[in-house]
N, C-alpha and C. Protein backbone atom coordinates (compact mmCIF):
# COMPACT_ATOMS: atom_id res chain seq x y z
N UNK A 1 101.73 -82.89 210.90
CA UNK A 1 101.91 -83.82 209.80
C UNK A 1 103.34 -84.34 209.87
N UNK A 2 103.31 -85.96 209.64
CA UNK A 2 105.14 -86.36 210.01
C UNK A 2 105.52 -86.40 208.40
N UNK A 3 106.97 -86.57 208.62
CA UNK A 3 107.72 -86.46 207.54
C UNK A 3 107.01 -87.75 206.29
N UNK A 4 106.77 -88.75 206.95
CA UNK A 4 105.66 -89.68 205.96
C UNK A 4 104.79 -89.22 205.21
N UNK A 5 103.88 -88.42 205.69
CA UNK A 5 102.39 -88.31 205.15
C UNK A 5 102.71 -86.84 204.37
N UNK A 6 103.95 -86.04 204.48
CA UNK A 6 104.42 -84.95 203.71
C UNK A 6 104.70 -86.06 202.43
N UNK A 7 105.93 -87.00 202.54
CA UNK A 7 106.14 -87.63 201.44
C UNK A 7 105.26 -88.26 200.84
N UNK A 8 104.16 -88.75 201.06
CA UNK A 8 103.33 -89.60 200.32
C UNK A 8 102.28 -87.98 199.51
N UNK A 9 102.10 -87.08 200.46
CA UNK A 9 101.26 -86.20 199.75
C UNK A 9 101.78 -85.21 198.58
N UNK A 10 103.11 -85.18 198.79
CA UNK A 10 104.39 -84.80 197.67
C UNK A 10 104.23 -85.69 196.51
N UNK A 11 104.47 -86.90 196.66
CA UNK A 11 104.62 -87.82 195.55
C UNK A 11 103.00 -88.06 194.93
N UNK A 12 101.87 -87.91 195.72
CA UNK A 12 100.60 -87.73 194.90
C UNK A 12 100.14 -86.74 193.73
N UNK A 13 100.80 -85.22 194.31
CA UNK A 13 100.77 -84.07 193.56
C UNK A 13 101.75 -83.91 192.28
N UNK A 14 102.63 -84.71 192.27
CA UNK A 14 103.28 -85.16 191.42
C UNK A 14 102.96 -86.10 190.04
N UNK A 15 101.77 -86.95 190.58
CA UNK A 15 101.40 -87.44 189.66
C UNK A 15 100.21 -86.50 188.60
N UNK A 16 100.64 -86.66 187.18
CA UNK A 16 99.81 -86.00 186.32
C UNK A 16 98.45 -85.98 186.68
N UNK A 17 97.61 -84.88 186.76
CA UNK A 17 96.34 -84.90 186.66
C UNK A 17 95.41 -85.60 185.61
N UNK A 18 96.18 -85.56 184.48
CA UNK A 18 95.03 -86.46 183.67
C UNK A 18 96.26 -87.82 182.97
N UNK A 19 96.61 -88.52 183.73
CA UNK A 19 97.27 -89.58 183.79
C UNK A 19 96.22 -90.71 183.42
N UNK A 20 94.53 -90.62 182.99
CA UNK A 20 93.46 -91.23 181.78
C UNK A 20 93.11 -90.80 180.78
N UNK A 21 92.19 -91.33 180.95
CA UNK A 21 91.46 -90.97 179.69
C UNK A 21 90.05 -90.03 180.20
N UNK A 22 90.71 -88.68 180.11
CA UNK A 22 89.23 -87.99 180.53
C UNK A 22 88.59 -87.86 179.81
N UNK A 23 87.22 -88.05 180.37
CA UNK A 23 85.93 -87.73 179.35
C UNK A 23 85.54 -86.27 179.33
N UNK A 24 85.28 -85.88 177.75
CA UNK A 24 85.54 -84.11 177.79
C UNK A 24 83.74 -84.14 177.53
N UNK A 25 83.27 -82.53 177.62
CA UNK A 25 81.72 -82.31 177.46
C UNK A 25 81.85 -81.08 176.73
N UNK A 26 82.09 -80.93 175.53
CA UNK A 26 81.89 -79.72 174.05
C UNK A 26 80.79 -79.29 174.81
N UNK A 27 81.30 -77.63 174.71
CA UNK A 27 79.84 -76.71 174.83
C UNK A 27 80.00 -76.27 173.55
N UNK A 28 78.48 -76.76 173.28
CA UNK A 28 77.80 -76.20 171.55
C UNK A 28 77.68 -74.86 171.89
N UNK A 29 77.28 -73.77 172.76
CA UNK A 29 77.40 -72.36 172.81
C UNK A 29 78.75 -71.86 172.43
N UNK A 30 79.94 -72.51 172.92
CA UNK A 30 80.70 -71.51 172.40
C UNK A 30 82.00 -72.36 170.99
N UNK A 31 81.37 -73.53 170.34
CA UNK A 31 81.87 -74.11 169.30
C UNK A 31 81.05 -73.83 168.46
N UNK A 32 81.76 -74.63 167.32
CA UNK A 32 81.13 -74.21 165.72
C UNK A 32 81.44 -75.18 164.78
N UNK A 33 81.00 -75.87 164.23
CA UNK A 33 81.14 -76.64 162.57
C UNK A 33 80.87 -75.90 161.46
N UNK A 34 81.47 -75.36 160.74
CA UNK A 34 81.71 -74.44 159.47
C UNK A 34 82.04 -74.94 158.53
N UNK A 35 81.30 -74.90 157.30
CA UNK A 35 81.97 -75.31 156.14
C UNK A 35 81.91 -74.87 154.95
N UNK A 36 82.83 -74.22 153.77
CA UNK A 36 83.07 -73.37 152.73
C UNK A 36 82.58 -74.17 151.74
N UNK A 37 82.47 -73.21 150.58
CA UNK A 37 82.35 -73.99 149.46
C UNK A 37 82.91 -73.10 148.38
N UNK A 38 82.45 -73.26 146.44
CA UNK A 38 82.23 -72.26 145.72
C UNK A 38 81.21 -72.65 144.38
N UNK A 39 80.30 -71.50 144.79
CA UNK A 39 79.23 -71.60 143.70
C UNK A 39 79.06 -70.69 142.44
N UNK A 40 78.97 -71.33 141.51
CA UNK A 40 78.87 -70.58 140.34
C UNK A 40 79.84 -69.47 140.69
N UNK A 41 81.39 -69.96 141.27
CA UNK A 41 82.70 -68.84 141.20
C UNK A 41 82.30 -67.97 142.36
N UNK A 42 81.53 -67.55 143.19
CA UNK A 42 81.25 -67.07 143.94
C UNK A 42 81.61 -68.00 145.32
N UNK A 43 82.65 -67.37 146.71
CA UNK A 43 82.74 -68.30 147.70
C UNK A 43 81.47 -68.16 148.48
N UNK A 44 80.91 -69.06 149.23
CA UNK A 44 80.18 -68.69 150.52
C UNK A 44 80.72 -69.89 151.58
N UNK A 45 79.99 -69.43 152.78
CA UNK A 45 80.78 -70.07 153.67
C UNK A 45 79.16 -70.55 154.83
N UNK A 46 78.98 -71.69 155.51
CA UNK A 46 77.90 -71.89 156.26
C UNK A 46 78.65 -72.49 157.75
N UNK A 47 77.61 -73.01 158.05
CA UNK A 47 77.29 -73.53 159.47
C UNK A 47 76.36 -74.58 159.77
N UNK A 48 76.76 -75.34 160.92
CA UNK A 48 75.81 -76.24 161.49
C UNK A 48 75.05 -76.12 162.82
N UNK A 49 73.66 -75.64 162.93
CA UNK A 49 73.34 -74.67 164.26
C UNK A 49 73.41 -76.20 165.36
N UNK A 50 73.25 -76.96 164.83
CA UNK A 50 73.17 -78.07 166.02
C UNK A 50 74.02 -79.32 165.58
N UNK A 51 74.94 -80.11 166.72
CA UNK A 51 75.88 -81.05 166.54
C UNK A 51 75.89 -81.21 168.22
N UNK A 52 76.54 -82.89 167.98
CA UNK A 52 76.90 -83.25 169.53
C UNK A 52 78.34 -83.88 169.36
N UNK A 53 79.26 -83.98 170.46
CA UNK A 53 80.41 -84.72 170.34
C UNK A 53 80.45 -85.41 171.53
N UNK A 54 81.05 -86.13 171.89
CA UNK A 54 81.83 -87.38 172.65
C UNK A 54 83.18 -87.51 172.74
N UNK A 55 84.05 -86.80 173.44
CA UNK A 55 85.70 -86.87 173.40
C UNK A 55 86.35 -87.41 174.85
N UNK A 56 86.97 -88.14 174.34
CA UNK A 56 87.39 -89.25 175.39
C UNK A 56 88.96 -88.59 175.25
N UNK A 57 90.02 -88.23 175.59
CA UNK A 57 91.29 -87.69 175.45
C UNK A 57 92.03 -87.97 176.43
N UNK A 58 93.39 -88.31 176.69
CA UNK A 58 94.43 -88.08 177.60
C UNK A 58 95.67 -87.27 176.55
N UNK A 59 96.31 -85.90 177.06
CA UNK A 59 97.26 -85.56 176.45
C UNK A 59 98.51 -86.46 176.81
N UNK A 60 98.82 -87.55 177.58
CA UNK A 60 99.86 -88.34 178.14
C UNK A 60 99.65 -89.37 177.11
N UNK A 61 98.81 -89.86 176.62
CA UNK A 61 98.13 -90.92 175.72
C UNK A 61 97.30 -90.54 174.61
N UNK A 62 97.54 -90.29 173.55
CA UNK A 62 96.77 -89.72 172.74
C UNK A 62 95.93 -90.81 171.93
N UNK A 63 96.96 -91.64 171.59
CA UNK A 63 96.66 -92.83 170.55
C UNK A 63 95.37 -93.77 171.49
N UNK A 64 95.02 -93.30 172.49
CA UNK A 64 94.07 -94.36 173.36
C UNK A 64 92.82 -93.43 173.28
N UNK A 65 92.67 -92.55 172.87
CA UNK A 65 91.64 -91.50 172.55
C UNK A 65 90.43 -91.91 171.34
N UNK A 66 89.37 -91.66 171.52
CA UNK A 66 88.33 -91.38 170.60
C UNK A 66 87.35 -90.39 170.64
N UNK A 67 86.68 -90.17 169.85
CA UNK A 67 85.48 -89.41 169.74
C UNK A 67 84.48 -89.70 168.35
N UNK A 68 83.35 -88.92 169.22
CA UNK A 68 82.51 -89.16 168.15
C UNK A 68 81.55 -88.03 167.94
N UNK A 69 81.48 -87.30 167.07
CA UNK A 69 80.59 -86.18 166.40
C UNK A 69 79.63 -87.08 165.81
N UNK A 70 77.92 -86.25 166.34
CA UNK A 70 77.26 -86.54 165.48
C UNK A 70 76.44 -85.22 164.62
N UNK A 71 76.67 -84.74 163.68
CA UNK A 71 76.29 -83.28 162.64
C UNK A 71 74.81 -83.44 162.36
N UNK A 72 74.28 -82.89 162.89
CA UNK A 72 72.65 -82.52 162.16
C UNK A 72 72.07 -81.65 160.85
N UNK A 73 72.47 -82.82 160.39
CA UNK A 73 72.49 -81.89 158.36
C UNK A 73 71.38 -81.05 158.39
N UNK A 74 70.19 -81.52 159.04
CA UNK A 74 69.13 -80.50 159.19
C UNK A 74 69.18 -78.98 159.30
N UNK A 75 70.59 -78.59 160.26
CA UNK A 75 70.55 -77.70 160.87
C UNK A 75 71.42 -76.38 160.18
N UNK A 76 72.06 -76.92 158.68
CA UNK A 76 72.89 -76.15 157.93
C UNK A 76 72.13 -74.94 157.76
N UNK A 77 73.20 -74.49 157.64
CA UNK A 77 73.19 -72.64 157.19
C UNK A 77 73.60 -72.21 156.89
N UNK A 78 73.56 -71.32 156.05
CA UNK A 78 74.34 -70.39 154.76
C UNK A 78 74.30 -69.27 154.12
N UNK A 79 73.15 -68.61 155.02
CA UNK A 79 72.47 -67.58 154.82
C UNK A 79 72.05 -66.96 153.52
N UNK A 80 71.70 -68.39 153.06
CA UNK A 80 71.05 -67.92 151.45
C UNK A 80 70.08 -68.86 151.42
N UNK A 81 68.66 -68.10 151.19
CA UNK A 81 67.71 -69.10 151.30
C UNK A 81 67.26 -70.36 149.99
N UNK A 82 67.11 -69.87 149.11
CA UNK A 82 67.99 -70.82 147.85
C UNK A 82 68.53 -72.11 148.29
N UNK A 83 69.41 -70.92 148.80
CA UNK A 83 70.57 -72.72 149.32
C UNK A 83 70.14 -73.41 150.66
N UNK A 84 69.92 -72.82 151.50
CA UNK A 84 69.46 -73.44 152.54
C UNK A 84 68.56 -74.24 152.39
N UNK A 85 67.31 -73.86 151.63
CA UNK A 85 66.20 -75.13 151.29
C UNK A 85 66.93 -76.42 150.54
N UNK A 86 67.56 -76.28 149.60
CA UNK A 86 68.22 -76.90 148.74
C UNK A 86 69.03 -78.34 149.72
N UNK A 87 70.15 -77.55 150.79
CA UNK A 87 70.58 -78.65 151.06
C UNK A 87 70.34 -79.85 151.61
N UNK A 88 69.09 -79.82 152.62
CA UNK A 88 68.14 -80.96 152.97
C UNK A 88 68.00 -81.90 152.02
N UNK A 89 67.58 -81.43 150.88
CA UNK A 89 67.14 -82.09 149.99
C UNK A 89 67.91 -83.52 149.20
N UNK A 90 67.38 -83.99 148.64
CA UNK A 90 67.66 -85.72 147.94
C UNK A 90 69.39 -85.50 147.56
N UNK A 91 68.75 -84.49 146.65
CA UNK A 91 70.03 -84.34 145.66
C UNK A 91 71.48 -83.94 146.67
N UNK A 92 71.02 -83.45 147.58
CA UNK A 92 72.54 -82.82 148.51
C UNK A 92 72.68 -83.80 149.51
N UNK A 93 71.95 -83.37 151.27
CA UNK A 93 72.65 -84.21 152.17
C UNK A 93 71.22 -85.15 153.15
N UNK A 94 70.12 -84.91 151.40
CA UNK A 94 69.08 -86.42 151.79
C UNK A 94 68.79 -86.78 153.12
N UNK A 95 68.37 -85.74 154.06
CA UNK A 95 67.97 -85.88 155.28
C UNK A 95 67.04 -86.99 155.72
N UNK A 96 66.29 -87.15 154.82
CA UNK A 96 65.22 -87.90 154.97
C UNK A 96 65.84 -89.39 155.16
N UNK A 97 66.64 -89.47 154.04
CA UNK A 97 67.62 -91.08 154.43
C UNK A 97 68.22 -91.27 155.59
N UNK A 98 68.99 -90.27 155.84
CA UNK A 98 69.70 -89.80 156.94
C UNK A 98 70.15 -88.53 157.36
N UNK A 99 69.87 -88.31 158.50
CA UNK A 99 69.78 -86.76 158.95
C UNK A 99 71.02 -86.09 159.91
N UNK A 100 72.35 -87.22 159.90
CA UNK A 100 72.94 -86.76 160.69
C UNK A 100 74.41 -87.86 159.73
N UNK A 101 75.63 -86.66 160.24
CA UNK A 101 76.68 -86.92 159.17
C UNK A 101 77.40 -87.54 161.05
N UNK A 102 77.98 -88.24 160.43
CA UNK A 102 79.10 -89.02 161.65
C UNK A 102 80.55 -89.37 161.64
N UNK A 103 81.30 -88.60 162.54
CA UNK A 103 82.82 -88.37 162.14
C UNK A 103 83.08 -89.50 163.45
N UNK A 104 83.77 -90.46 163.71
CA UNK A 104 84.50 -91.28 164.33
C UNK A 104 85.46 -91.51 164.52
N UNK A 105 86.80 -90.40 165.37
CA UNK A 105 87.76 -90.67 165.58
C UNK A 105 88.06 -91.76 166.42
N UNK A 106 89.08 -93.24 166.25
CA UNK A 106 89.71 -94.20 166.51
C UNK A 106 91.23 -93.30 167.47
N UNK A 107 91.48 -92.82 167.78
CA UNK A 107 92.71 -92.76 167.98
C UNK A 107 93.13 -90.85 167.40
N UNK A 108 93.80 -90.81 168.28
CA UNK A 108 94.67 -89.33 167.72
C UNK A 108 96.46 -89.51 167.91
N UNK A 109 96.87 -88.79 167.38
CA UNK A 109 98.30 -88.59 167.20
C UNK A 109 99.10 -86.99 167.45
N UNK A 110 99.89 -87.02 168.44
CA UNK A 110 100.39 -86.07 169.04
C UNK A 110 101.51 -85.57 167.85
N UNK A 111 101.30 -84.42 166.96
CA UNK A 111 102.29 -84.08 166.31
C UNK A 111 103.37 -83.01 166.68
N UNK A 112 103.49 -82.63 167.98
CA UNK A 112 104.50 -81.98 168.85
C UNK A 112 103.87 -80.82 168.54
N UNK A 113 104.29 -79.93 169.49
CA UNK A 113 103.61 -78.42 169.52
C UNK A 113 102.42 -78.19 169.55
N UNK A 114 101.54 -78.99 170.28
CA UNK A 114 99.77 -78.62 170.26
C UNK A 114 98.85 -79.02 169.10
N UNK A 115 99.78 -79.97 168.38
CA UNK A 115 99.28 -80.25 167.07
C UNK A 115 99.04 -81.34 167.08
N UNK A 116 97.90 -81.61 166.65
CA UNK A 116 97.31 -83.23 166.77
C UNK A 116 96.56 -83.69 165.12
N UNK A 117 96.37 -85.16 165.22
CA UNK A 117 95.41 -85.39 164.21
C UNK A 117 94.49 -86.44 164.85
N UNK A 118 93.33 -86.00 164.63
CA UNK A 118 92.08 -87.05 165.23
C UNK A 118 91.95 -88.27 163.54
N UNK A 119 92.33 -89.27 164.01
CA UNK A 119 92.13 -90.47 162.15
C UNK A 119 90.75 -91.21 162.95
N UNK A 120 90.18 -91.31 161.81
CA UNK A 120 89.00 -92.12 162.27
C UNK A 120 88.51 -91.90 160.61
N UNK A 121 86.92 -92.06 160.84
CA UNK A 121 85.70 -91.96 159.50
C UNK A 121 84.88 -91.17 160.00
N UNK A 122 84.57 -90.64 158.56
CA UNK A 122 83.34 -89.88 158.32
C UNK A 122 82.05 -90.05 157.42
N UNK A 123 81.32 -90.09 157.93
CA UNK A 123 79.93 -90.76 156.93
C UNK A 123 78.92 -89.86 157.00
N UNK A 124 78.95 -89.70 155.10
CA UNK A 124 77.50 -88.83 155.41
C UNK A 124 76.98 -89.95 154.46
N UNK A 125 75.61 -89.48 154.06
CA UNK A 125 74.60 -90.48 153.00
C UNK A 125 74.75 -91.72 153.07
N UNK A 126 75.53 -92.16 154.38
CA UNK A 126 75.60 -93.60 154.42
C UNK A 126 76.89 -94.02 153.81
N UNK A 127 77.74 -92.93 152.83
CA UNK A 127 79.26 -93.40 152.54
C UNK A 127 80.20 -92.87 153.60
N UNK A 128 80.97 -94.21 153.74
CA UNK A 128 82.04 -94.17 155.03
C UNK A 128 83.34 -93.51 154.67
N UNK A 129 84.04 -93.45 154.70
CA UNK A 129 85.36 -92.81 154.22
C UNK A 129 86.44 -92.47 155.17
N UNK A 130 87.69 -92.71 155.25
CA UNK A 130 88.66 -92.80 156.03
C UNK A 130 89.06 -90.99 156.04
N UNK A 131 89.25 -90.56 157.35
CA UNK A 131 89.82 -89.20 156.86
C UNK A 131 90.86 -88.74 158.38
N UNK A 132 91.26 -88.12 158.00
CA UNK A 132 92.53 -87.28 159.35
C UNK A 132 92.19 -86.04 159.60
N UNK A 133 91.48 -85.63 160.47
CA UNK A 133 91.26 -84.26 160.92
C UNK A 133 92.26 -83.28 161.74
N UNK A 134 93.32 -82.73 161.25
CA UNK A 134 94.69 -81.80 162.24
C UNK A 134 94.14 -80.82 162.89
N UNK A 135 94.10 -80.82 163.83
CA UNK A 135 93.72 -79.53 164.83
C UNK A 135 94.95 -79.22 165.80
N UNK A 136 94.50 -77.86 166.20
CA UNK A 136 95.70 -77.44 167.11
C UNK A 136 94.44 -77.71 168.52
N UNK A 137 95.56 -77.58 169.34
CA UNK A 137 95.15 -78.06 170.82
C UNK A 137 95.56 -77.57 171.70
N UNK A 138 94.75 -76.50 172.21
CA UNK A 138 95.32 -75.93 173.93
C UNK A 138 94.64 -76.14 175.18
N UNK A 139 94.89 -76.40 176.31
CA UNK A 139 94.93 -77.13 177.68
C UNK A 139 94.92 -76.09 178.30
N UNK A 140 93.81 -75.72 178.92
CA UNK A 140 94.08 -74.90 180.21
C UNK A 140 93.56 -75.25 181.48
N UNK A 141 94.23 -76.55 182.48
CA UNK A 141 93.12 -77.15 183.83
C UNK A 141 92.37 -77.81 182.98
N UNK A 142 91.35 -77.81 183.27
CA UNK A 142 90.35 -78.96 182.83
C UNK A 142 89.85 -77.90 181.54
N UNK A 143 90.21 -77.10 181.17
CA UNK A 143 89.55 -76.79 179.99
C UNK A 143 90.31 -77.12 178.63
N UNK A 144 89.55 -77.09 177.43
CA UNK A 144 90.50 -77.53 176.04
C UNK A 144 89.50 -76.97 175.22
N UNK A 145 90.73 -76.27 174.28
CA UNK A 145 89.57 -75.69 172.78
C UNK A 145 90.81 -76.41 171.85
N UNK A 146 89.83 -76.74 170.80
CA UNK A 146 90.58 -77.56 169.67
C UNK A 146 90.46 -76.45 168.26
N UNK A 147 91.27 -76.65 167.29
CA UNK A 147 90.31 -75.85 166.09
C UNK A 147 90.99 -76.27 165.14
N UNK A 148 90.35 -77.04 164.05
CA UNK A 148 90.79 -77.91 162.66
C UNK A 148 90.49 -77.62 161.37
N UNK A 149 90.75 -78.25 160.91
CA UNK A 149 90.15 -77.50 159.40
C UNK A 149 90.30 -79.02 158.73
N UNK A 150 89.82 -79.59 157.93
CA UNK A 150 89.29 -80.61 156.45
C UNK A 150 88.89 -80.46 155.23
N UNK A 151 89.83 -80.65 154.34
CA UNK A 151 89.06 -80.43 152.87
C UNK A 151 88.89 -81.62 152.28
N UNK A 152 87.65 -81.42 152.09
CA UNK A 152 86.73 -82.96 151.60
C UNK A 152 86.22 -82.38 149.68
N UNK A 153 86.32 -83.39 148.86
CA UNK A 153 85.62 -83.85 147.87
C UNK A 153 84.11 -84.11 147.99
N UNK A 154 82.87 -83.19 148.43
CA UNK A 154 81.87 -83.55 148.42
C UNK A 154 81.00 -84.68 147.60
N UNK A 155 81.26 -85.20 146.69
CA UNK A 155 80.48 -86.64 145.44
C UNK A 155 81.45 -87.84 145.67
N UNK A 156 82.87 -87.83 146.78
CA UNK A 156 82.62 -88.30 147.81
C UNK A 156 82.02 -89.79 148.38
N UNK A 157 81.34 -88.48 149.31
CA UNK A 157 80.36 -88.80 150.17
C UNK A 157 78.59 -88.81 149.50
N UNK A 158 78.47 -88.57 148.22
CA UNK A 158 77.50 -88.77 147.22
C UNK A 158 76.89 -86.94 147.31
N UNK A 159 77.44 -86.25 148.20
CA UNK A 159 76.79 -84.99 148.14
C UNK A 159 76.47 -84.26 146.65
N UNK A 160 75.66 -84.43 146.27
CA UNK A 160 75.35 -83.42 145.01
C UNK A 160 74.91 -84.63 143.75
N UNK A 161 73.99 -84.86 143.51
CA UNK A 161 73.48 -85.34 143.05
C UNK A 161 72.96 -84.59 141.56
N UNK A 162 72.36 -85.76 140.40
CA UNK A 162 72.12 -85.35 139.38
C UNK A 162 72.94 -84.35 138.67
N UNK A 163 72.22 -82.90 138.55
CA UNK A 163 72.93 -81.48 137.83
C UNK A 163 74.09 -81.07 138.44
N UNK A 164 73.91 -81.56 140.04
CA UNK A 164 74.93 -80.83 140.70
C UNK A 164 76.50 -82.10 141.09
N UNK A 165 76.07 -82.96 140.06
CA UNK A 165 77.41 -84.01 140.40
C UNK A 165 78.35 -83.56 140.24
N UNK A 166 78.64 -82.48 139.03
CA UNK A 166 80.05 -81.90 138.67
C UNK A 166 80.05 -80.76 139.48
N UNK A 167 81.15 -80.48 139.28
CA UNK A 167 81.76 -79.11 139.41
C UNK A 167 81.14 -78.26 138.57
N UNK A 168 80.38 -77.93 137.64
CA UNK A 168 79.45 -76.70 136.33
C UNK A 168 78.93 -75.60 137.57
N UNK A 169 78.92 -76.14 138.26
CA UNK A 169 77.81 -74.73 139.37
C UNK A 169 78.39 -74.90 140.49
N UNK A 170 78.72 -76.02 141.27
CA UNK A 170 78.95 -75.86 142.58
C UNK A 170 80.81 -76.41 142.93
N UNK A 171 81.88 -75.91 143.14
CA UNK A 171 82.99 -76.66 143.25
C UNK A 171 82.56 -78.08 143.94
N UNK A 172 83.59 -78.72 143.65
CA UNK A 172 83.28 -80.39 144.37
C UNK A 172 84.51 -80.43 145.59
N UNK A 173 85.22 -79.36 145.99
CA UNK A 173 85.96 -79.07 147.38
C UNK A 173 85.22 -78.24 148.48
N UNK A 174 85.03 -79.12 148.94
CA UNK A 174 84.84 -78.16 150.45
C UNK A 174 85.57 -78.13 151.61
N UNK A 175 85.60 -76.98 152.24
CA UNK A 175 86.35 -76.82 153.36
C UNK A 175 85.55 -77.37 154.62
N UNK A 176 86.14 -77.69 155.64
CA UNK A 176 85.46 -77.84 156.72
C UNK A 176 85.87 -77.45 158.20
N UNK A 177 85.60 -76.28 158.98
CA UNK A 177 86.59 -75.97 160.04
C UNK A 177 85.40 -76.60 161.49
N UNK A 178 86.60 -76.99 162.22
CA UNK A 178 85.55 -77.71 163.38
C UNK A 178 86.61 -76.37 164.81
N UNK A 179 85.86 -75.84 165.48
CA UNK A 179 86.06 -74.67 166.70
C UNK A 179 85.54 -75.40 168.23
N UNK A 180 85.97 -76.18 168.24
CA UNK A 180 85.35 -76.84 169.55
C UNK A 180 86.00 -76.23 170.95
N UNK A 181 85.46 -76.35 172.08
CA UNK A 181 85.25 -75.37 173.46
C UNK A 181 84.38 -76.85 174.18
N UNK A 182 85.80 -77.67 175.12
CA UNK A 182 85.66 -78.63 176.25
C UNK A 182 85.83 -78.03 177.43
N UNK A 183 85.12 -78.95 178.22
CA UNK A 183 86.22 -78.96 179.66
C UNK A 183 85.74 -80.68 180.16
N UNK A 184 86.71 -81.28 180.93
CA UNK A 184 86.36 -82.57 181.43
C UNK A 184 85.30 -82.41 182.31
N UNK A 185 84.45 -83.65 182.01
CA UNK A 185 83.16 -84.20 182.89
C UNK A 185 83.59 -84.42 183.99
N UNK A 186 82.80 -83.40 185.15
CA UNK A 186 82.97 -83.88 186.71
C UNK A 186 82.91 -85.59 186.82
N UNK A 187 83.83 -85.58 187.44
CA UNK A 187 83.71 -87.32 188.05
C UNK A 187 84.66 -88.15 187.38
N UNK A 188 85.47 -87.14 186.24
CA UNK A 188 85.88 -88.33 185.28
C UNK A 188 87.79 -87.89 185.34
């Protein structure tokens, strides 16, 4: 090898590996969508057994980033059967209208130290709403786990209907933690 083709293969390895926008692929096996509540003063805490995402990311470029979650309200869990029937239903997250809640990050913002915010919208029942999701962010090679947290005003997004519009039984804060587990799509 001449002193050329050392320098050109020097100055290649040099350049950042993800110098785009890689396209990432969430494994739902080892992520999670979680979200708290409090009922009649009592906390409980659930889950979403099924969700898909779409994350487009460069850590060199953050602000050129999007994604898109789509939540299968169907799939909540809470391990109280009560409640579990319940939330499908009209009065809560009205599956039947629509069966899937949709978070749309536009853009993220690098807040130094692994700390990011994904800004975009979130829509459940068909109400849109502007929101900032902060997650921390670690990089290992092509792999990335994110993990955030959101506290949302459920009535909102129209969640809770009729008896359950107020706060009398169910708080109107909920928490929301998102545990996501990437690695970039071969090819990308």
């Amino acid at each position: 090898m001449n002193v050329r083709h050392l320098a050109i293969l020097m100055a290649l390895q040099a350049v950042p590996s993800h110098g785009f926008a890689a396209e990432w692929q969430v494994d739902p096996a080892k992520s999670a969508i979680r979200f708290s509540g409090v009922q009649v003063g009592v906390p409980f805490t659930g889950g979403f057994q099924r969700f898909e995402a779409a994350v487009s990311f460069d850590p060199a470029k953050p602000e050129t980033g999007r994604a898109t979650v789509l939540v299968d309200l169907t799939s909540a869990r809470t391990g109280d059967v009560q409640r579990d029937e319940a939330l499908p239903q009209k009065d809560w997250f009205d599956v039947k209208a629509e069966a899937k809640a949709r978070f749309e990050a536009t853009r993220f913002v690098d807040m130094g130290e692994g700390r990011y915010e994904a800004v975009g919208t979130l829509t459940i029942r068909g109400k849109a709403k502007p929101v900032t999701l902060p997650f921390r962010l670690s990089l290992d090679g092509d792999k990335a786990h994110a993990v955030g947290h959101l506290d949302l005003v459920r009535t909102e997004f129209g969640v809770g209907q009729g008896p359950w519009a107020s706060a009398q039984w169910v708080a109107l804060d909920v928490g929301v933690d998102v545990d996501l587990v990437a690695s970039i799509k071969p090819g990308t």
